[in-house]
Structures are given as structure tokens and as C-alpha cells.
PDB file of N, CA and C in Angstrom:
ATOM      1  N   UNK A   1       1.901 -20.636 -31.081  1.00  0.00           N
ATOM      2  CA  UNK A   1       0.748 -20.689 -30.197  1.00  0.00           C
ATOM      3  C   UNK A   1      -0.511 -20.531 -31.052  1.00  0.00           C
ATOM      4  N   UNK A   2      -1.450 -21.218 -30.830  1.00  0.00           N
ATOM      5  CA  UNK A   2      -2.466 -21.485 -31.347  1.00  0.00           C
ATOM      6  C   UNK A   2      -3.308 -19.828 -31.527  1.00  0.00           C
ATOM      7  N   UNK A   3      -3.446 -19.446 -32.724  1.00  0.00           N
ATOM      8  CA  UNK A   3      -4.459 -18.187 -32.515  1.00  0.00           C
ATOM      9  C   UNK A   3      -5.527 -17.897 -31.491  1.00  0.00           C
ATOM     10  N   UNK A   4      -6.420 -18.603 -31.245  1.00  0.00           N
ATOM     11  CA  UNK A   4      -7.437 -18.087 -30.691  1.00  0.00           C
ATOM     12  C   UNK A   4      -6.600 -18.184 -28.514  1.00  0.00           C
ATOM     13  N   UNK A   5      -5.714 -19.097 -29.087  1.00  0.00           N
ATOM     14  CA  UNK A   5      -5.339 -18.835 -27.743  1.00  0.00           C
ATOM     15  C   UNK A   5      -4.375 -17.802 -26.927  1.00  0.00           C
ATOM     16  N   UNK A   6      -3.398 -17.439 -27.745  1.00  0.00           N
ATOM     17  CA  UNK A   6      -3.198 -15.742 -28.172  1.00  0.00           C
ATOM     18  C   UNK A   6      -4.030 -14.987 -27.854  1.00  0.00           C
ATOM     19  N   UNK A   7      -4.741 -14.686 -28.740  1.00  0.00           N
ATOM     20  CA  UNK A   7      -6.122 -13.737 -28.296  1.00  0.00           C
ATOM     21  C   UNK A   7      -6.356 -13.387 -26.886  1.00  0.00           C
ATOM     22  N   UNK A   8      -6.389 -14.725 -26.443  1.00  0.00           N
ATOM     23  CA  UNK A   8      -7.098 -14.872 -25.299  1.00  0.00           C
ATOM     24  C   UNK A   8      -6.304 -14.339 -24.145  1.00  0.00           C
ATOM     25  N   UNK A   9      -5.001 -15.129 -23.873  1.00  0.00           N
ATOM     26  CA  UNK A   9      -3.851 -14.517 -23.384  1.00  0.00           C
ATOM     27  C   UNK A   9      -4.004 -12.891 -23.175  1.00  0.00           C
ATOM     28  N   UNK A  10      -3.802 -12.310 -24.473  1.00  0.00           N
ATOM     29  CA  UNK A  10      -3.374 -11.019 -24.679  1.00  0.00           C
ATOM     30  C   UNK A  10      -4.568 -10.500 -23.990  1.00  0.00           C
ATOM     31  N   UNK A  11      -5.891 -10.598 -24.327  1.00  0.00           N
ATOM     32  CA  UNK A  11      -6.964 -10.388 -23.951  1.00  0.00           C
ATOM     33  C   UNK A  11      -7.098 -10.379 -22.451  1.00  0.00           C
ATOM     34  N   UNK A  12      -6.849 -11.073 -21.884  1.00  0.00           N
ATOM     35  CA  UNK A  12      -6.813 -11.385 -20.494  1.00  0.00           C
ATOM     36  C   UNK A  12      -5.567 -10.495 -19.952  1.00  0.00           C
ATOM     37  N   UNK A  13      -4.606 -10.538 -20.074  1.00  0.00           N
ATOM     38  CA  UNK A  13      -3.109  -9.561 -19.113  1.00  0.00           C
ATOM     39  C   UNK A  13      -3.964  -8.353 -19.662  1.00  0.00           C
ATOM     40  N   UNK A  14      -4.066  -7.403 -21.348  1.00  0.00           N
ATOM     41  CA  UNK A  14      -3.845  -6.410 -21.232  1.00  0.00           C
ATOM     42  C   UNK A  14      -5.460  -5.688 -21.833  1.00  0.00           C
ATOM     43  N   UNK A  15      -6.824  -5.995 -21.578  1.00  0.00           N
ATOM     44  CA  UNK A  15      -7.847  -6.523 -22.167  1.00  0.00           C
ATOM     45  C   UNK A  15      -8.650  -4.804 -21.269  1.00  0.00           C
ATOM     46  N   UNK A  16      -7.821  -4.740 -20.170  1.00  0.00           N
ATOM     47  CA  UNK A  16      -8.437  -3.770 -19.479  1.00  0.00           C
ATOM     48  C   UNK A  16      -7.828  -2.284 -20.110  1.00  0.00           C
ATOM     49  N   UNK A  17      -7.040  -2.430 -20.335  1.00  0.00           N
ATOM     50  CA  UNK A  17      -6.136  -0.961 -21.720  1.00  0.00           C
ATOM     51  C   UNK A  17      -7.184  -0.922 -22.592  1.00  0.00           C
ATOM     52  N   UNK A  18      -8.279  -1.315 -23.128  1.00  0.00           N
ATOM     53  CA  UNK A  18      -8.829  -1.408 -24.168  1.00  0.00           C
ATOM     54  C   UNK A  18     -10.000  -0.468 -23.471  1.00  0.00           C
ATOM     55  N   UNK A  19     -10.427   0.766 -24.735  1.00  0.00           N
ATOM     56  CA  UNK A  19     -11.879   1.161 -23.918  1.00  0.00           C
ATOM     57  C   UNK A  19     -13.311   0.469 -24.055  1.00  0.00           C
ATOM     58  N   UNK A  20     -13.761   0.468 -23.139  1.00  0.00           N
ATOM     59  CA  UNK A  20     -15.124  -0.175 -23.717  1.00  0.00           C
ATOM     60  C   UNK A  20     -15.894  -0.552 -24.627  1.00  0.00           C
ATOM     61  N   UNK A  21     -16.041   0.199 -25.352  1.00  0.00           N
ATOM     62  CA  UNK A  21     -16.460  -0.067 -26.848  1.00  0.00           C
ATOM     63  C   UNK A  21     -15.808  -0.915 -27.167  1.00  0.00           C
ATOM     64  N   UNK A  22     -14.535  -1.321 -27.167  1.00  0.00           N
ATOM     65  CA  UNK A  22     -13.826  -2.188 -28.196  1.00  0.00           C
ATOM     66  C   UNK A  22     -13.713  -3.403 -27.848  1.00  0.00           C
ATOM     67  N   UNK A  23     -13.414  -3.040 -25.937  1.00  0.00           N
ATOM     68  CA  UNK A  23     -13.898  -4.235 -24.811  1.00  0.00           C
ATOM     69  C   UNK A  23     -14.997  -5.189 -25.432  1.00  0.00           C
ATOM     70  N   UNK A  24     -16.029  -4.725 -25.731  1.00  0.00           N
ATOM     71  CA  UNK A  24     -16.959  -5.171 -25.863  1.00  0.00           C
ATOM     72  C   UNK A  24     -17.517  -6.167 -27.104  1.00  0.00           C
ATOM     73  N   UNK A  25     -16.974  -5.404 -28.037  1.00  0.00           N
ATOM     74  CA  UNK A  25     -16.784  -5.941 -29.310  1.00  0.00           C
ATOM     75  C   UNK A  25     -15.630  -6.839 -29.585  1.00  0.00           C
ATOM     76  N   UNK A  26     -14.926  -6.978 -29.007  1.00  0.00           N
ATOM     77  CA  UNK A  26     -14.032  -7.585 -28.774  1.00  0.00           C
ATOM     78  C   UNK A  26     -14.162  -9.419 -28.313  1.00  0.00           C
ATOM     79  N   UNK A  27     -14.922  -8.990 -26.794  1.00  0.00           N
ATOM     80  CA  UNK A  27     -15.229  -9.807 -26.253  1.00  0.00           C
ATOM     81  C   UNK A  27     -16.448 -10.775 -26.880  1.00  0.00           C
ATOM     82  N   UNK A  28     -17.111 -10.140 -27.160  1.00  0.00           N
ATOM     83  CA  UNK A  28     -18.378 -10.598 -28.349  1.00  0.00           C
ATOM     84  C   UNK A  28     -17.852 -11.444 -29.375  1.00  0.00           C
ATOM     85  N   UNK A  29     -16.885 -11.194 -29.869  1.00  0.00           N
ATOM     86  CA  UNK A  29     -16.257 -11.828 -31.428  1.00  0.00           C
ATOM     87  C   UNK A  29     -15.516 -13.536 -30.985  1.00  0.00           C
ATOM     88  N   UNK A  30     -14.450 -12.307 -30.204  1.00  0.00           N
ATOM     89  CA  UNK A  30     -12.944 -13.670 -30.085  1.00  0.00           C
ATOM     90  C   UNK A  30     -13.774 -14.678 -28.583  1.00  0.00           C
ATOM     91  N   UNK A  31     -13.940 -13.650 -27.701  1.00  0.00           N
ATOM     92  CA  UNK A  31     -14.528 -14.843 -26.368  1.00  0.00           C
ATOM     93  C   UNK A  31     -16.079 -15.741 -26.625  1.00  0.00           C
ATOM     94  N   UNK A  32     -16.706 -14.974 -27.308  1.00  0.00           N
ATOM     95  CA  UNK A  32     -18.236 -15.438 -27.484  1.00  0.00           C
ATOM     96  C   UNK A  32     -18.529 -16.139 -28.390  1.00  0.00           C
ATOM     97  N   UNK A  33     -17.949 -16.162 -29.444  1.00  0.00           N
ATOM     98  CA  UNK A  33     -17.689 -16.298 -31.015  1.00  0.00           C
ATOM     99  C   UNK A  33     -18.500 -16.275 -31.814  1.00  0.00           C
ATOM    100  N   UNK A  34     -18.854 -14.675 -31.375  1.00  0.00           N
ATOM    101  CA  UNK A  34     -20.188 -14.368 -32.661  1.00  0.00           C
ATOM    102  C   UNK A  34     -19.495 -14.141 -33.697  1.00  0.00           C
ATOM    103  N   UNK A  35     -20.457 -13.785 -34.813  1.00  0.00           N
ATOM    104  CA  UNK A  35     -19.602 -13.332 -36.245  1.00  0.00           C
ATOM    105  C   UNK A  35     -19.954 -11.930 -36.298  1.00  0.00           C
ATOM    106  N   UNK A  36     -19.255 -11.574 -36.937  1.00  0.00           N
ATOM    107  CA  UNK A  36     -18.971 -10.363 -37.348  1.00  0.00           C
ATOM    108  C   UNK A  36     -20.351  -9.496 -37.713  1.00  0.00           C
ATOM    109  N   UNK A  37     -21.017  -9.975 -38.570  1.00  0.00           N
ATOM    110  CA  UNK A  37     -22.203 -10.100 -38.766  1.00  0.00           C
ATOM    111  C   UNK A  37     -23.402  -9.874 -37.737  1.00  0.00           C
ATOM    112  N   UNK A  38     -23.461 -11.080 -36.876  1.00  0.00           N
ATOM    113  CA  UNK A  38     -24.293 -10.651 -35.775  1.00  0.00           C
ATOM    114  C   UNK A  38     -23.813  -9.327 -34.945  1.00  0.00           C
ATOM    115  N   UNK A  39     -22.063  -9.250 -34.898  1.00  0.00           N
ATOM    116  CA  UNK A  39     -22.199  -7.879 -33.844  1.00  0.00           C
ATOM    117  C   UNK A  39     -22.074  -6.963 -34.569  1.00  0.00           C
ATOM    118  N   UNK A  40     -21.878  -7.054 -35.595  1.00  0.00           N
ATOM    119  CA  UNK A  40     -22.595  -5.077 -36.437  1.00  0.00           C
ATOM    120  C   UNK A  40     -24.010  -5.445 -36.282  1.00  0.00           C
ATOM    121  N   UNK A  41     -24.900  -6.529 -36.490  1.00  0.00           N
ATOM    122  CA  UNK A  41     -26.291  -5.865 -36.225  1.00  0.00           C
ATOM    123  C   UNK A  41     -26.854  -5.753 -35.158  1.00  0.00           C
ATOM    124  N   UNK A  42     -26.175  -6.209 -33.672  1.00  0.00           N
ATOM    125  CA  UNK A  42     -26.329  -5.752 -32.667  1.00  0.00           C
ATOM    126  C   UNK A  42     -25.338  -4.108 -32.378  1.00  0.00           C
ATOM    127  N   UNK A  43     -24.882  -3.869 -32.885  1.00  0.00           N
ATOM    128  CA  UNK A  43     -24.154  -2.675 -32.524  1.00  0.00           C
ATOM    129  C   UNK A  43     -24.274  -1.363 -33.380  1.00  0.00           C
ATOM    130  N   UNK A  44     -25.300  -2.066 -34.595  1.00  0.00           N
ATOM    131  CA  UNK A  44     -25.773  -0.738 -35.533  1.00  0.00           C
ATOM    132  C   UNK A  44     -24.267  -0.413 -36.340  1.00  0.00           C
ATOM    133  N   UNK A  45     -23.731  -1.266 -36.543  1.00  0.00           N
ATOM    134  CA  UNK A  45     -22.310  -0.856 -37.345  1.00  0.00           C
ATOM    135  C   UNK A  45     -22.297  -1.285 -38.382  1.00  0.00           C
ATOM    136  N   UNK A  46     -21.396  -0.950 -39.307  1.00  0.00           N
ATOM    137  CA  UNK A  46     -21.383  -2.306 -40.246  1.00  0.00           C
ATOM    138  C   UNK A  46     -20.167  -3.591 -40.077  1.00  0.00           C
ATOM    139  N   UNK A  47     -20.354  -4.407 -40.708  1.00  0.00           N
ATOM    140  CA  UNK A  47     -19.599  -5.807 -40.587  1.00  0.00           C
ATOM    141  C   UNK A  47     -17.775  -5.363 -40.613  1.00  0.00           C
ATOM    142  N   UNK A  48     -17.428  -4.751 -41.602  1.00  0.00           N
ATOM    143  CA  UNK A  48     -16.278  -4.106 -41.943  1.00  0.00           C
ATOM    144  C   UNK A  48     -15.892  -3.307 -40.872  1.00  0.00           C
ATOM    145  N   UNK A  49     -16.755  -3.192 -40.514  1.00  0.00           N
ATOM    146  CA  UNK A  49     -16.220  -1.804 -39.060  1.00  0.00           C
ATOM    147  C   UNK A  49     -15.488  -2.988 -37.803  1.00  0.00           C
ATOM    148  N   UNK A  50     -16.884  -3.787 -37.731  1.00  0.00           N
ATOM    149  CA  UNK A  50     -16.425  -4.713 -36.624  1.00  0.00           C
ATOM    150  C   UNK A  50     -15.059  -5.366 -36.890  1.00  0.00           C
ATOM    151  N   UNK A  51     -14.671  -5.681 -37.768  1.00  0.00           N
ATOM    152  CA  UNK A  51     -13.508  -6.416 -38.364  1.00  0.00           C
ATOM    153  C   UNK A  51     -12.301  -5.251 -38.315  1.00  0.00           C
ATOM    154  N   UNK A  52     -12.797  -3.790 -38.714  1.00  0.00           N
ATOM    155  CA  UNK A  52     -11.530  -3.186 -38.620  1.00  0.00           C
ATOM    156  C   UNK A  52     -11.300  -2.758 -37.042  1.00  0.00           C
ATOM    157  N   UNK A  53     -12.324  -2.996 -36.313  1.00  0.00           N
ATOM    158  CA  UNK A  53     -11.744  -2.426 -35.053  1.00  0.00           C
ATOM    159  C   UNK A  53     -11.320  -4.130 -33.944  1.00  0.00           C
ATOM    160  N   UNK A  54     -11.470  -5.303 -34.432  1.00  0.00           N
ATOM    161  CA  UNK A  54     -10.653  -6.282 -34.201  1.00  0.00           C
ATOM    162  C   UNK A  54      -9.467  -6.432 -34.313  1.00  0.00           C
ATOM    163  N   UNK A  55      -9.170  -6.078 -35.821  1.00  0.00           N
ATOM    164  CA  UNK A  55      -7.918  -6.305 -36.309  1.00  0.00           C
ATOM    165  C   UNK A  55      -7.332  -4.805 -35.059  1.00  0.00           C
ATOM    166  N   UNK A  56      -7.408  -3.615 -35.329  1.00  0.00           N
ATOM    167  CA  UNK A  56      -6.929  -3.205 -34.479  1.00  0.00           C
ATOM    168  C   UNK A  56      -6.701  -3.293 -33.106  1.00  0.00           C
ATOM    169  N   UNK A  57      -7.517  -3.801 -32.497  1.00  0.00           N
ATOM    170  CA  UNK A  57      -7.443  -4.539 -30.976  1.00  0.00           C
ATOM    171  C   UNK A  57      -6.441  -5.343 -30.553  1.00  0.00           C
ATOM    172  N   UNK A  58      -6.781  -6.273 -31.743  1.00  0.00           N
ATOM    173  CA  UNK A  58      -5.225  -7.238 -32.086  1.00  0.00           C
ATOM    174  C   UNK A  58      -4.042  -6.492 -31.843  1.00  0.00           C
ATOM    175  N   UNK A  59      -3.904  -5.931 -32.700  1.00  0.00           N
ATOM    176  CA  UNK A  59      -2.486  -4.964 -32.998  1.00  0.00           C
ATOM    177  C   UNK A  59      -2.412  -3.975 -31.669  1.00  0.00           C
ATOM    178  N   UNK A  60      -3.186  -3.546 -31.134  1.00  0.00           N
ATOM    179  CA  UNK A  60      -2.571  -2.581 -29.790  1.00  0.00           C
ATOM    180  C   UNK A  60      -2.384  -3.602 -28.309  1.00  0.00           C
ATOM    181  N   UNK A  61      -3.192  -4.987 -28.763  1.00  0.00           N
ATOM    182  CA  UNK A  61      -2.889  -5.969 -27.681  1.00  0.00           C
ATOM    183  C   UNK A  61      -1.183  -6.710 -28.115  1.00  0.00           C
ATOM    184  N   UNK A  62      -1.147  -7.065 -29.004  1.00  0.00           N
ATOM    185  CA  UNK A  62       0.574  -7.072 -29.303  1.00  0.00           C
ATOM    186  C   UNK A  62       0.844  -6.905 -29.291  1.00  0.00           C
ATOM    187  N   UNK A  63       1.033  -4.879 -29.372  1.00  0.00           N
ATOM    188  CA  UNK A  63       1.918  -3.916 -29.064  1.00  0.00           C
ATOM    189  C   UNK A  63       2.407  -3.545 -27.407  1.00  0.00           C
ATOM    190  N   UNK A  64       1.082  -3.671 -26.465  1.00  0.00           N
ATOM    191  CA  UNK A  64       1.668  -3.830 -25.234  1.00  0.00           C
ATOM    192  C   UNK A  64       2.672  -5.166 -24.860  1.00  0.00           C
ATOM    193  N   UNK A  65       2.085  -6.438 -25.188  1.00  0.00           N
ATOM    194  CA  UNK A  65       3.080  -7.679 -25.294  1.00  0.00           C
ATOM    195  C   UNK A  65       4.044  -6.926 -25.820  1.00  0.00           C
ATOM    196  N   UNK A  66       4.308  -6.353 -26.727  1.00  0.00           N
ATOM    197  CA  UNK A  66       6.169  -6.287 -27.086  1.00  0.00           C
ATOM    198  C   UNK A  66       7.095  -5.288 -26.415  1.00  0.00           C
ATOM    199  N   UNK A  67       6.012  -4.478 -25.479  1.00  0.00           N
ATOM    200  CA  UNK A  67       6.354  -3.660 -24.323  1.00  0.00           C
ATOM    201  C   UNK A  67       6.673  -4.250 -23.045  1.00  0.00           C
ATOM    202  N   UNK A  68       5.828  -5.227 -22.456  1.00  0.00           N
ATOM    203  CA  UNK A  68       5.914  -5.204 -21.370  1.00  0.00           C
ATOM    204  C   UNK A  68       5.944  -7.337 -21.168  1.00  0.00           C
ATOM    205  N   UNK A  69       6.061  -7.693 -22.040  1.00  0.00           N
ATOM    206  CA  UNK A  69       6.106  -9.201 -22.030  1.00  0.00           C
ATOM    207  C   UNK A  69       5.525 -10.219 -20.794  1.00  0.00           C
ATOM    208  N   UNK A  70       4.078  -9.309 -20.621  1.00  0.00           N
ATOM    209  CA  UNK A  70       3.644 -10.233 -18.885  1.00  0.00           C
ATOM    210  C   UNK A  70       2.931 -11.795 -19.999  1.00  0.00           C
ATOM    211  N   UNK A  71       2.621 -11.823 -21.166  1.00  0.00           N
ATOM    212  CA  UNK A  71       2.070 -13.146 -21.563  1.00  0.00           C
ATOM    213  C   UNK A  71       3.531 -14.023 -22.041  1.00  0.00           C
ATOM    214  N   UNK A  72       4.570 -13.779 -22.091  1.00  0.00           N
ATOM    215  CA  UNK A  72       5.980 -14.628 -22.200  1.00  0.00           C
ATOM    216  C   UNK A  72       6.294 -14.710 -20.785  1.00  0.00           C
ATOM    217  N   UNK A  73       6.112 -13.800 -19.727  1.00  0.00           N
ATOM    218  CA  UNK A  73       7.015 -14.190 -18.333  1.00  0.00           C
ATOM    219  C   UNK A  73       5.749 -15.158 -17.670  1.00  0.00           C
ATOM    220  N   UNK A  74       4.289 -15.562 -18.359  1.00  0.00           N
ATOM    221  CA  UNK A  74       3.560 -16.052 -17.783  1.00  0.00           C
ATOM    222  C   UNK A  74       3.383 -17.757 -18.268  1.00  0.00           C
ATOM    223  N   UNK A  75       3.788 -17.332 -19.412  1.00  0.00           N
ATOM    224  CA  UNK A  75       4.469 -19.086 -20.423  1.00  0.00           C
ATOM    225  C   UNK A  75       5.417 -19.759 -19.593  1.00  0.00           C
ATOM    226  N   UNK A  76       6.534 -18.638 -19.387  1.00  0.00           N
ATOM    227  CA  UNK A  76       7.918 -19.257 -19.033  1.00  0.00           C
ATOM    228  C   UNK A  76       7.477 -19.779 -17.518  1.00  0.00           C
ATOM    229  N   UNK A  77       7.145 -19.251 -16.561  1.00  0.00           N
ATOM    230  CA  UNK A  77       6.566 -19.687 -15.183  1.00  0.00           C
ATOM    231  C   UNK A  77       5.837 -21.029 -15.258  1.00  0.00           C
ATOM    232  N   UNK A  78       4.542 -20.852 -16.401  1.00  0.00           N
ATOM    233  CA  UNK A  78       3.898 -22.055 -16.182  1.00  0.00           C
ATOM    234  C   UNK A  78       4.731 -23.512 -16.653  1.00  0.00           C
ATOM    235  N   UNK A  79       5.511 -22.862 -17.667  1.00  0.00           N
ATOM    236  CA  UNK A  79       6.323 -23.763 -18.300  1.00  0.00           C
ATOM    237  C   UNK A  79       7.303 -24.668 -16.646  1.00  0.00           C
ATOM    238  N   UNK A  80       7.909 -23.665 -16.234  1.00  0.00           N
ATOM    239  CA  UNK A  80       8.611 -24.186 -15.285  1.00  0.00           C
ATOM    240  C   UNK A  80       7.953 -24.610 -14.327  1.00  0.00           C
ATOM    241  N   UNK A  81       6.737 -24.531 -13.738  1.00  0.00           N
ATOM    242  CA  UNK A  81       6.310 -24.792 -12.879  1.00  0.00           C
ATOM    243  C   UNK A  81       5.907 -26.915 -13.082  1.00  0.00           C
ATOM    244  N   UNK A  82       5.528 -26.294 -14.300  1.00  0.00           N
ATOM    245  CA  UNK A  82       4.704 -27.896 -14.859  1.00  0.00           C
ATOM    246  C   UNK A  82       6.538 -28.920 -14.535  1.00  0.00           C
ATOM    247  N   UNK A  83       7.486 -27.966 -15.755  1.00  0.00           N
ATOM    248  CA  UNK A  83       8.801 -28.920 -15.174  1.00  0.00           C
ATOM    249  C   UNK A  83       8.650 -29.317 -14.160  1.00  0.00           C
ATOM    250  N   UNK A  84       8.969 -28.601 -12.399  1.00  0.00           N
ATOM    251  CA  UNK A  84       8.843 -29.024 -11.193  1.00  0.00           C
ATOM    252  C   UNK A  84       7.930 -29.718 -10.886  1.00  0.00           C
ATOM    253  N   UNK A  85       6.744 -30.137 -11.527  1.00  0.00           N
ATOM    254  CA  UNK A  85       5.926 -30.883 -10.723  1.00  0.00           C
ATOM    255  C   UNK A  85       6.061 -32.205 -11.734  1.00  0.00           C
ATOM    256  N   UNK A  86       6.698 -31.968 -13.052  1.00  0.00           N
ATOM    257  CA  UNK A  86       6.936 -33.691 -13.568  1.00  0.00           C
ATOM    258  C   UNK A  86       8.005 -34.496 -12.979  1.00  0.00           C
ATOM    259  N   UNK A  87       9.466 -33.225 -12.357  1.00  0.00           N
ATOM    260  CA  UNK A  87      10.388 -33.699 -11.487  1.00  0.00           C
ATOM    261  C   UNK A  87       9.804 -34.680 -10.180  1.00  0.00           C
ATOM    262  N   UNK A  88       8.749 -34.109  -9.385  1.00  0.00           N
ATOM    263  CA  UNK A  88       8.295 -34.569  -7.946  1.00  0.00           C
ATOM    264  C   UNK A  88       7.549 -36.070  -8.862  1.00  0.00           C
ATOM    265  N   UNK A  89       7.033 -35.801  -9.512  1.00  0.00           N
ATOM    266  CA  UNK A  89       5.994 -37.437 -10.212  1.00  0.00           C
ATOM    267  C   UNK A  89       7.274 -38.265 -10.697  1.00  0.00           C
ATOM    268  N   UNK A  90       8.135 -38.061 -11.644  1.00  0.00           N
ATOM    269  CA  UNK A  90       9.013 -38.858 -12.122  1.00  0.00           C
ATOM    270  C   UNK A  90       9.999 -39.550 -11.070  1.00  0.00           C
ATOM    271  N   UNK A  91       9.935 -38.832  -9.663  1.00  0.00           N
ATOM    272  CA  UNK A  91      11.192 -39.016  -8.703  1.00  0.00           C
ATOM    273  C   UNK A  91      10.823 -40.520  -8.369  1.00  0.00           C
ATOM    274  N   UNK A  92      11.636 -41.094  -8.598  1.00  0.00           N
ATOM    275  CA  UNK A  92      11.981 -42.991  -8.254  1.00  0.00           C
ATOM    276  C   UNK A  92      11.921 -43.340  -6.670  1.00  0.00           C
ATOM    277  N   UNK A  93      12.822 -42.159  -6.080  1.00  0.00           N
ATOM    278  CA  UNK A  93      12.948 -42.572  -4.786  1.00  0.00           C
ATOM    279  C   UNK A  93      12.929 -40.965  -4.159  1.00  0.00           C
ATOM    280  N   UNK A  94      12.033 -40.994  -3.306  1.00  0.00           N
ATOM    281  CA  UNK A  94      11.725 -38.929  -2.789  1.00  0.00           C
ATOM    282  C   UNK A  94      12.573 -38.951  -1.840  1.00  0.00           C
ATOM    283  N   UNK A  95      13.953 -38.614  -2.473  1.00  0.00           N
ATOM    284  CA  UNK A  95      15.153 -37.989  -1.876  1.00  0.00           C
ATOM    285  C   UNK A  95      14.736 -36.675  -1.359  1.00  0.00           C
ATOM    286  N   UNK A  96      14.017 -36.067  -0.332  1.00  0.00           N
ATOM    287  CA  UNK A  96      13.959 -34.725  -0.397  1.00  0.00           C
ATOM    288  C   UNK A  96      15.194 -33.801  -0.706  1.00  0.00           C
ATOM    289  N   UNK A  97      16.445 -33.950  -0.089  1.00  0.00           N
ATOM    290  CA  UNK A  97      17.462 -33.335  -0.676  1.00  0.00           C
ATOM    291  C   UNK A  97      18.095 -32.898  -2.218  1.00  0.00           C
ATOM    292  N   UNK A  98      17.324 -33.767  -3.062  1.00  0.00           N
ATOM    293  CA  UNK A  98      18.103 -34.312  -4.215  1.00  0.00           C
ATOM    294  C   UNK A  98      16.503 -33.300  -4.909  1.00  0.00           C
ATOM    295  N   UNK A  99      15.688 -33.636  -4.613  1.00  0.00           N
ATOM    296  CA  UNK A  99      14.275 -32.966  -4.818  1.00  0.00           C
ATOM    297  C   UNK A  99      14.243 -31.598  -4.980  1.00  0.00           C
ATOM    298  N   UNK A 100      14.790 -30.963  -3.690  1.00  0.00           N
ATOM    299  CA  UNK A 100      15.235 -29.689  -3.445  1.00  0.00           C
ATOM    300  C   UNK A 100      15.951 -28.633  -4.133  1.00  0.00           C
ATOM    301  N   UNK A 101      17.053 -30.266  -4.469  1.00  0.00           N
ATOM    302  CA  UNK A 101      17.801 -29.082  -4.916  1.00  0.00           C
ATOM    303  C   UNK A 101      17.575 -28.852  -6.521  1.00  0.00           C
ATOM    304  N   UNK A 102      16.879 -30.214  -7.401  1.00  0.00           N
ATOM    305  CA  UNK A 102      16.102 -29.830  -8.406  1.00  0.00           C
ATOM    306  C   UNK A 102      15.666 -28.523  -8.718  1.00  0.00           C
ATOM    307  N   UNK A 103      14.703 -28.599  -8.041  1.00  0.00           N
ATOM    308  CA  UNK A 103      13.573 -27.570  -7.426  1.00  0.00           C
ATOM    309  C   UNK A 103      13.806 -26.125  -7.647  1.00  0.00           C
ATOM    310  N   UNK A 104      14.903 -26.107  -6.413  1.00  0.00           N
ATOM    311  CA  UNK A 104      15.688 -24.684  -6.251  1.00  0.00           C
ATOM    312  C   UNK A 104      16.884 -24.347  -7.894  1.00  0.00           C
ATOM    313  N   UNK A 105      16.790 -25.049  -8.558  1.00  0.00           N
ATOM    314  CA  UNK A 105      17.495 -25.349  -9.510  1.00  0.00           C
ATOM    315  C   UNK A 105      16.618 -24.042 -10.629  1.00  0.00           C
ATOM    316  N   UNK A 106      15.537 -24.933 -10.967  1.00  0.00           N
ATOM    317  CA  UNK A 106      14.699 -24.452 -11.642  1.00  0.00           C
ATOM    318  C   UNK A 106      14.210 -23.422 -11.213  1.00  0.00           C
ATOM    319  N   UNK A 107      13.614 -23.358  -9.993  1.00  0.00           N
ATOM    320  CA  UNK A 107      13.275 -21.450  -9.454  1.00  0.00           C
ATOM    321  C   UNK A 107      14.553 -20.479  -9.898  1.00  0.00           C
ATOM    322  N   UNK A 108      15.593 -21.156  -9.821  1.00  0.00           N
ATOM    323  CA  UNK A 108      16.846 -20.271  -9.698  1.00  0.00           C
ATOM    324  C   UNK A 108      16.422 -19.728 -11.222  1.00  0.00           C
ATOM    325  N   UNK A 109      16.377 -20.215 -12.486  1.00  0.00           N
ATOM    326  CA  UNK A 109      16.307 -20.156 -13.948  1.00  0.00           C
ATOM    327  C   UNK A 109      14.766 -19.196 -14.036  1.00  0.00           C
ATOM    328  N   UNK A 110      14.178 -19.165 -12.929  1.00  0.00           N
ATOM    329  CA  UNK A 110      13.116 -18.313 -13.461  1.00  0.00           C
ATOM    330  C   UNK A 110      13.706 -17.046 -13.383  1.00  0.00           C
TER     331      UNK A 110
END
């Protein structure tokens, strides 16, 4: 998965665990895409700071992912969902029965 889209993911399910401060800086860097640079001199920090408390953000947002896996059970859903709806477009002839039981096929696997 593409880095910044990671981020984002993780950022989004577990983004509210994070306290403010880091919220913030956080959001500033990876969502806004300032540099590092601009948010130590908006935040009176230095550049290194901002970077070490990213990298850590990172790491306690992966650490809940390897706890509680809501950004894999949210892949696997969309994943299946998109399946079911290429099933209904690809269908030749809309057997609803045959549709169905596709359908119920794939819910079953979630």
C-alpha cells in the first residue's frame, strides 16, 4: 500500500488515540503537506522534533493496527464489496437467483 495512503488510513480509524499536540502536527505534515520546516516554525520547535514526533505517531498508529486490525477488516470489506458490484456489471443475463446466490456467497467469506 502506497505510503502516504497508509498514513492516512491509520490516521483516520485510530487518529483520535493521538493527543492533540501530535493530532496536530501530525495533521499539518502527512494531511496538509507542510514540511517539517514550516511546522517547527509555526510551532516554535525545532525541525528534528517535528520529525521525531511523526516518526513516532507512525509507530503508535501501527501499533494499534496490529492490535485491533479495523484498517485490514476495512480493505477486506471494500475489497469484497467492489467484487459484488463487478459480479452485478459483468452478469450477461440478471438471473436474480444465480445473482444471489453469488452475492450471499461472498458476504458469507466476509
Amino acid at each position: 500500500m502506497e505510503k502516504l495512503l497508509e498514513q492516512t488510513l491509520l490516521y483516520d480509524f485510530y487518529g483520535e488515540l493521538l493527543t492533540e499536540h501530535q493530532k496536530q502536527i501530525y495533521e499539518e505534515v502527512i494531511l496538509n503537506d507542510y514540511s517539517f520546516s514550516e511546522v517547527a516554525q509555526e510551532q516554535g520547535i525545532s525541525r528534528q522534533g517535528v520529525h521525531d514526533l511523526i516518526k513516532r505517531c507512525n509507530r503508535i498508529l501501527k501499533e494499534y493496527e496490529a492490535k485491533l486490525h479495523l484498517v485490514e477488516r476495512f480493505l477486506t470489506i471494500k475489497g469484497r464489496i467492489e467484487e459484488m458490484d463487478r459480479s452485478l456489471r459483468e452478469a450477461e443475463t440478471p438471473d436474480k437467483e444465480q445473482l444471489t446466490g453469488q452475492l450471499r456467497d461472498i458476504l458469507e467469506n466476509l
